[in-house]
C-alpha atoms as a PDB file:
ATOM      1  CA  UNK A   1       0.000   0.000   0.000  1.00  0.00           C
ATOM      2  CA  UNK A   2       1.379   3.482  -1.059  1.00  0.00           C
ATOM      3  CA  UNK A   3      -0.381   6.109   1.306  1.00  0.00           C
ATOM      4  CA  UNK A   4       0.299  10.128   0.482  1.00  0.00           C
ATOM      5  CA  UNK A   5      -0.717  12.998   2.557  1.00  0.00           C
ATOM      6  CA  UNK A   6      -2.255  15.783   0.824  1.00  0.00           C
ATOM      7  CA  UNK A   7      -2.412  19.425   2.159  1.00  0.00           C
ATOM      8  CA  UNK A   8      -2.867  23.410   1.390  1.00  0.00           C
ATOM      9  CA  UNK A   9      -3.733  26.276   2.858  1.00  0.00           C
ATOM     10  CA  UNK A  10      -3.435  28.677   0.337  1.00  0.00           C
ATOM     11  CA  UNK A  11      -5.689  29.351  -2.612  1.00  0.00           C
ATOM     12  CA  UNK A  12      -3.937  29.837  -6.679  1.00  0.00           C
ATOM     13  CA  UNK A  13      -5.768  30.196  -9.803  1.00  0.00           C
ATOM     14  CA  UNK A  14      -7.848  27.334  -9.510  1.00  0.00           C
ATOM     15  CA  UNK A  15      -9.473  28.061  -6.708  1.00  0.00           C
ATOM     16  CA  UNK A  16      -9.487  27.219  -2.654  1.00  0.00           C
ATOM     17  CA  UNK A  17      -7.182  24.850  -1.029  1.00  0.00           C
ATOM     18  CA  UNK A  18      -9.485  22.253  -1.570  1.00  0.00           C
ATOM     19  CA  UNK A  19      -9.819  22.668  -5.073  1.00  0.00           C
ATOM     20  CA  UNK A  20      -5.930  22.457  -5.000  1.00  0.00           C
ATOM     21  CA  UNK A  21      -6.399  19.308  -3.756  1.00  0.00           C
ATOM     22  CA  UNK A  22      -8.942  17.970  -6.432  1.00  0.00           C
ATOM     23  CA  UNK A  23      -6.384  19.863  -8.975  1.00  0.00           C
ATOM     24  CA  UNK A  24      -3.581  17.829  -7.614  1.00  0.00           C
ATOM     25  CA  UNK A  25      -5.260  14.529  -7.234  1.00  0.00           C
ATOM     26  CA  UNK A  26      -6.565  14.989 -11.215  1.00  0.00           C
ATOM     27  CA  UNK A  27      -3.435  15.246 -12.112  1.00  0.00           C
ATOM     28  CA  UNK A  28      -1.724  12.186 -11.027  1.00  0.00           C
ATOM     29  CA  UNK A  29      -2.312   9.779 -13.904  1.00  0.00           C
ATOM     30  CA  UNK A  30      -0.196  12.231 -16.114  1.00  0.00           C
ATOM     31  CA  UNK A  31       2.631  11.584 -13.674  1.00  0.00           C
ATOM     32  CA  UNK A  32       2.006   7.628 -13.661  1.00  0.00           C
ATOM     33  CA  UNK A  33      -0.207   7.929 -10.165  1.00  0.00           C
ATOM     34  CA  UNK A  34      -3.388   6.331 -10.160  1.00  0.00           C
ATOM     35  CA  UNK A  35      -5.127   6.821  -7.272  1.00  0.00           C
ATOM     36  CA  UNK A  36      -7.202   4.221  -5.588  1.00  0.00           C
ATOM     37  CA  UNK A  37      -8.890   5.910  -3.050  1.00  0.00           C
ATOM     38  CA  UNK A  38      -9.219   9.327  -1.557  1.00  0.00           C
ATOM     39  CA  UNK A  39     -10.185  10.253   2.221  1.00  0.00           C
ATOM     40  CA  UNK A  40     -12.765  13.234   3.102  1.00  0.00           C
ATOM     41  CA  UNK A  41     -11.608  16.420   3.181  1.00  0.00           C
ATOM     42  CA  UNK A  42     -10.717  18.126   6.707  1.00  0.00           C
ATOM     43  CA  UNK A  43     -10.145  21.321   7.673  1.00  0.00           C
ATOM     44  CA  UNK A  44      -7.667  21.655  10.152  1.00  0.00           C
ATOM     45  CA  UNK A  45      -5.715  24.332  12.358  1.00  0.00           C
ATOM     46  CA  UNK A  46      -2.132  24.847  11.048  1.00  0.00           C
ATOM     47  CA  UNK A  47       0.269  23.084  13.078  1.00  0.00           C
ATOM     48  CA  UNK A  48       3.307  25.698  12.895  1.00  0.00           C
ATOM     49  CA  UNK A  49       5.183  28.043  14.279  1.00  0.00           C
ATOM     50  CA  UNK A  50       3.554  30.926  12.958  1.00  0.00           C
ATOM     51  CA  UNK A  51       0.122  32.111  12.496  1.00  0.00           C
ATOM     52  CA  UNK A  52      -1.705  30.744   8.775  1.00  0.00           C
ATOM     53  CA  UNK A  53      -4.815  29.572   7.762  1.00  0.00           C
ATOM     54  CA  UNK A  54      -6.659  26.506   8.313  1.00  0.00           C
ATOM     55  CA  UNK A  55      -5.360  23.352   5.888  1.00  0.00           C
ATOM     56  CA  UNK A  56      -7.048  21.568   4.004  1.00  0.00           C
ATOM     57  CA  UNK A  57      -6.186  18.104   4.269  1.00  0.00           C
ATOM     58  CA  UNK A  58      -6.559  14.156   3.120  1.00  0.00           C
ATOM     59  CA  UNK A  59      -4.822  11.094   2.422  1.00  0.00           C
ATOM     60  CA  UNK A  60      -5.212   9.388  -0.968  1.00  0.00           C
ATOM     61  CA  UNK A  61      -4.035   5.630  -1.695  1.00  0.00           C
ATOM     62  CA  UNK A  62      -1.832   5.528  -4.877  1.00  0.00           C
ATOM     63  CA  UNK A  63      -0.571   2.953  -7.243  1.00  0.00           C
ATOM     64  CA  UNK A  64       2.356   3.411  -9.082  1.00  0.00           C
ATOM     65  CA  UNK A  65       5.576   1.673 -10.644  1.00  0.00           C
ATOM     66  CA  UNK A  66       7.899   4.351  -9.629  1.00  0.00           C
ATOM     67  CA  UNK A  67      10.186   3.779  -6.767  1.00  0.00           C
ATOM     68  CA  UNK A  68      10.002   5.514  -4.069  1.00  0.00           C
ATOM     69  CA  UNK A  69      12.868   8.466  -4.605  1.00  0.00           C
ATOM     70  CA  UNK A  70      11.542   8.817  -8.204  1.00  0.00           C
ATOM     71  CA  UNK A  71       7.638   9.071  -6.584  1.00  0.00           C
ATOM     72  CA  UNK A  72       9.230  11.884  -4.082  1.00  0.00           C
ATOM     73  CA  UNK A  73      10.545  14.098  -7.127  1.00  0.00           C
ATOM     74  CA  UNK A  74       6.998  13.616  -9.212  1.00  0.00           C
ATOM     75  CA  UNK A  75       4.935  15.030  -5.948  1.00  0.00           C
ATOM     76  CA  UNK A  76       7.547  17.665  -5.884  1.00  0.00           C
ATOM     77  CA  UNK A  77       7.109  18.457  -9.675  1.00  0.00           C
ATOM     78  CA  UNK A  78       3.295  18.435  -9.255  1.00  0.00           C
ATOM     79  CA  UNK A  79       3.894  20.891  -6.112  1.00  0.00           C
ATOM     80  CA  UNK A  80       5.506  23.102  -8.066  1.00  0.00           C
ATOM     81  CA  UNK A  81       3.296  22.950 -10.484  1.00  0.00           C
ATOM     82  CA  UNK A  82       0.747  24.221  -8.296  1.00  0.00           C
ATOM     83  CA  UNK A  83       2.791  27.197  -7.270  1.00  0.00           C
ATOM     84  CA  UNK A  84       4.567  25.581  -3.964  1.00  0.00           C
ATOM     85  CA  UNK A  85       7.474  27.557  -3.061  1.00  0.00           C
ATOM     86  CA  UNK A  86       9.988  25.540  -0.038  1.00  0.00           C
ATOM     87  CA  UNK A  87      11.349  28.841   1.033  1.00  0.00           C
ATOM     88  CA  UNK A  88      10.696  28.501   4.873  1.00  0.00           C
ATOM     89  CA  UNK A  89       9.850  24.975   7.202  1.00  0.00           C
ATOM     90  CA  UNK A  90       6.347  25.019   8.165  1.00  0.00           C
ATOM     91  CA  UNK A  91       5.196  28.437   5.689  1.00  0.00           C
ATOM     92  CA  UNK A  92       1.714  28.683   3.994  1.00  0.00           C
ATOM     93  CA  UNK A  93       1.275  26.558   0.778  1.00  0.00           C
ATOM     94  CA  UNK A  94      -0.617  25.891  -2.120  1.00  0.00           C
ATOM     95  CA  UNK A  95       0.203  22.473  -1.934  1.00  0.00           C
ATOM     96  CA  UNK A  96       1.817  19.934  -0.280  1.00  0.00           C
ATOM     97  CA  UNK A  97       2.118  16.047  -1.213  1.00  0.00           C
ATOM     98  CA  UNK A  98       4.082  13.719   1.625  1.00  0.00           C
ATOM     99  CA  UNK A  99       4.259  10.192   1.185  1.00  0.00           C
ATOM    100  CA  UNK A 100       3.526   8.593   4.300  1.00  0.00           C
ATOM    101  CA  UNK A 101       3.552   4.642   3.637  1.00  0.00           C
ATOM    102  CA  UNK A 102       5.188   3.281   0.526  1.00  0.00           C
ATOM    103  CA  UNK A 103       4.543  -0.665   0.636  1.00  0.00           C
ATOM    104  CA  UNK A 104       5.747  -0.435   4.258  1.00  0.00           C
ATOM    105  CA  UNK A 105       9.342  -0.003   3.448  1.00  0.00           C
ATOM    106  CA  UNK A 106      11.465   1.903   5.976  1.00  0.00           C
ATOM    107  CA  UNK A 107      14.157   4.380   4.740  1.00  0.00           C
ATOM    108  CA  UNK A 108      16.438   6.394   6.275  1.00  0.00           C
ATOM    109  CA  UNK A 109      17.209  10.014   5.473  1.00  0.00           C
ATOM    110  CA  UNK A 110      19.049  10.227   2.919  1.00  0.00           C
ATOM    111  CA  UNK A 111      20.428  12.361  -0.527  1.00  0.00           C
ATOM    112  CA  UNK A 112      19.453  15.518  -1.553  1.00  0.00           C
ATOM    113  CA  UNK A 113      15.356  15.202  -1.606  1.00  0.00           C
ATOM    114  CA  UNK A 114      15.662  13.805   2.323  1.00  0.00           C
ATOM    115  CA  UNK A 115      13.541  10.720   1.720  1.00  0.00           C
ATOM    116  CA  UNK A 116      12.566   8.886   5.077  1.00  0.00           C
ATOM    117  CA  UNK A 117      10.065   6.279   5.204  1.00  0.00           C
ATOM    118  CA  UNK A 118       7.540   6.004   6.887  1.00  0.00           C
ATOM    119  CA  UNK A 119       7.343  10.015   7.121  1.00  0.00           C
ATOM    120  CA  UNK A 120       8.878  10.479  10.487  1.00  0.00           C
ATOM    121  CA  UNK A 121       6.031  12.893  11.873  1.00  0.00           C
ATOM    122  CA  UNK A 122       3.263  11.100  10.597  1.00  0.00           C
ATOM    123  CA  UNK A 123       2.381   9.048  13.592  1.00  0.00           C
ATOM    124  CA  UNK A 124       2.241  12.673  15.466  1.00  0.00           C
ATOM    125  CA  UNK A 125      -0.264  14.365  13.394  1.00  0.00           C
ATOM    126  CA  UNK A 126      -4.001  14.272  13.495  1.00  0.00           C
ATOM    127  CA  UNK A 127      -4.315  15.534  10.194  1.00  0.00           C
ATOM    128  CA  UNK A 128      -2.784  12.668   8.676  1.00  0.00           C
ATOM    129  CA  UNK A 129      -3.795   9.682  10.876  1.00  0.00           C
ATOM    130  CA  UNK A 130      -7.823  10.686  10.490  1.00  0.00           C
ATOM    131  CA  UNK A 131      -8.381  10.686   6.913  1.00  0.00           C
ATOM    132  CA  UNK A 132      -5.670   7.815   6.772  1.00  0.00           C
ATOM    133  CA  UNK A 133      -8.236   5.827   8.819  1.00  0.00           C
ATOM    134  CA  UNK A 134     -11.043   6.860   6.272  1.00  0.00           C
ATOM    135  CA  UNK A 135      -8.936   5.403   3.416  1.00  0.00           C
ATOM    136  CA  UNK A 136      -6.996   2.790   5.270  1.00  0.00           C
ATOM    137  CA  UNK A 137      -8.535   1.698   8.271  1.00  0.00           C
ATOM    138  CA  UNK A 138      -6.550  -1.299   9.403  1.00  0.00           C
ATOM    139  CA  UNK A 139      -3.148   0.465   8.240  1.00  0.00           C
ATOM    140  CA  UNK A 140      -0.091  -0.066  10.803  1.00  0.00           C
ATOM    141  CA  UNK A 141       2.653   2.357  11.196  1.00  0.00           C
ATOM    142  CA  UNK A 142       5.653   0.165   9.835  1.00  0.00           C
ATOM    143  CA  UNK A 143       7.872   0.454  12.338  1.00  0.00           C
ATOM    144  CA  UNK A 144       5.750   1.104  15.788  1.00  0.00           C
ATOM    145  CA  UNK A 145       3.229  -1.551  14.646  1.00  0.00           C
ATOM    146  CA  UNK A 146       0.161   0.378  15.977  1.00  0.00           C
ATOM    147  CA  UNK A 147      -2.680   0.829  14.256  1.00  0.00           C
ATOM    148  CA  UNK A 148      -3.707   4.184  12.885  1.00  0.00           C
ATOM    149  CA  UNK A 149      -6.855   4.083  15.194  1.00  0.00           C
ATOM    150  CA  UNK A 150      -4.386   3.856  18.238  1.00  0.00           C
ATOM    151  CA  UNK A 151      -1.842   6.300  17.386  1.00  0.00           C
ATOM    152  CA  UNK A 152      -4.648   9.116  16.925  1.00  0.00           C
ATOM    153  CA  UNK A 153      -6.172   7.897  20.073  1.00  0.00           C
ATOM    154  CA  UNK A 154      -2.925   8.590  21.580  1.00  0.00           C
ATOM    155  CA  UNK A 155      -2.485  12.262  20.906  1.00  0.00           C
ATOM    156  CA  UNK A 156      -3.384  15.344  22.972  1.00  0.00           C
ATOM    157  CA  UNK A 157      -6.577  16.820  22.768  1.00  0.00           C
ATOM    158  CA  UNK A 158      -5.766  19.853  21.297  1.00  0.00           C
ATOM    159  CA  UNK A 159      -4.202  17.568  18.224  1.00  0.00           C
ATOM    160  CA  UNK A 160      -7.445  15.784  17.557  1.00  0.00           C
ATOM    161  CA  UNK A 161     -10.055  18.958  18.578  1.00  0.00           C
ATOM    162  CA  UNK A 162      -8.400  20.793  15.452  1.00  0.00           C
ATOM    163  CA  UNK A 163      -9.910  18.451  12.371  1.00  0.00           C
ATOM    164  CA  UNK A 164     -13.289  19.126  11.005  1.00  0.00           C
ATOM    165  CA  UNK A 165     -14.223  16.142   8.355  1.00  0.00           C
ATOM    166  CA  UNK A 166     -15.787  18.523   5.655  1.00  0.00           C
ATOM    167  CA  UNK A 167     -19.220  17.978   3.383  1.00  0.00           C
END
């Protein structure tokens, strides 16, 4: 199972953050993605450092032949593509792609594009573990074992009071 995160909180020329999303995600097959299923939309509060809007977030199931370093640099090309600009950890974005699970492999950092597997703050994040239930509801983080169910049951309160499951 290949699991990405999907996120913005800024809007571009095609609309909301959400739309960004839909953008994103109907773009894929160009790129060799083919996405087999797609969480609910939440909104979110923005877990930074500095004050931004809400997020928009999900977490889509993909299929693909590409290996995992190549699948990093297409979710970077389609971020760019979509007007995200890495100029500062943590800033606003159009859009942001993370792969969470790919086939449960587990990489350390490493080379220029920083690939770690699973994504190392994935297990922290109600934003991510939520819709990943929606989409994958007996997924296990590859390294902890837990469940996805546990993990989100295991952060604060103020992690989990932030998501809104969307319409």
């Amino acid at each position: 199972m290949i699991l990405i995160a999907l996120g913005a909180n800024l809007p571009g020329p095609w609309g909301g953050p959400a739309d960004g999303l839909r953008g994103a995600l109907a773009a894929f097959p160009a790129h060799g993605l083919h996405v087999k299923a797609v969480s609910p939309f939440y909104r979110t509060v923005a877990v930074t450092p500095y004050p931004q809007p809400d997020f928009v977030n999900a977490v889509a199931e993909i299929s693909t032949l590409l290996e995992p370093d190549a699948f990093l640099l297409v979710l970077h090309q389609i971020e760019a593509a979509f007007g995200r600009v890495r100029e500062q950890r943590w800033s606003e974005r159009t859009l942001d792609l993370d792969i969470i699970d790919y086939q449960g492999r587990v990489v350390a950092p490493e080379g220029e594009n920083g690939l770690e597997l699973p994504h190392p703050r994935a297990h922290e994040r109600g934003f991510v573990l939520a819709p990943l239930i929606d989409v994958a509801p007996d997924w296990c983080h590859p390294v902890s074992g837990l469940s996805a169910a546990t993990l989100l049951a295991g952060l604060a309160m103020q992690e989990r009071a932030g998501l809104h499951r969307l319409a």
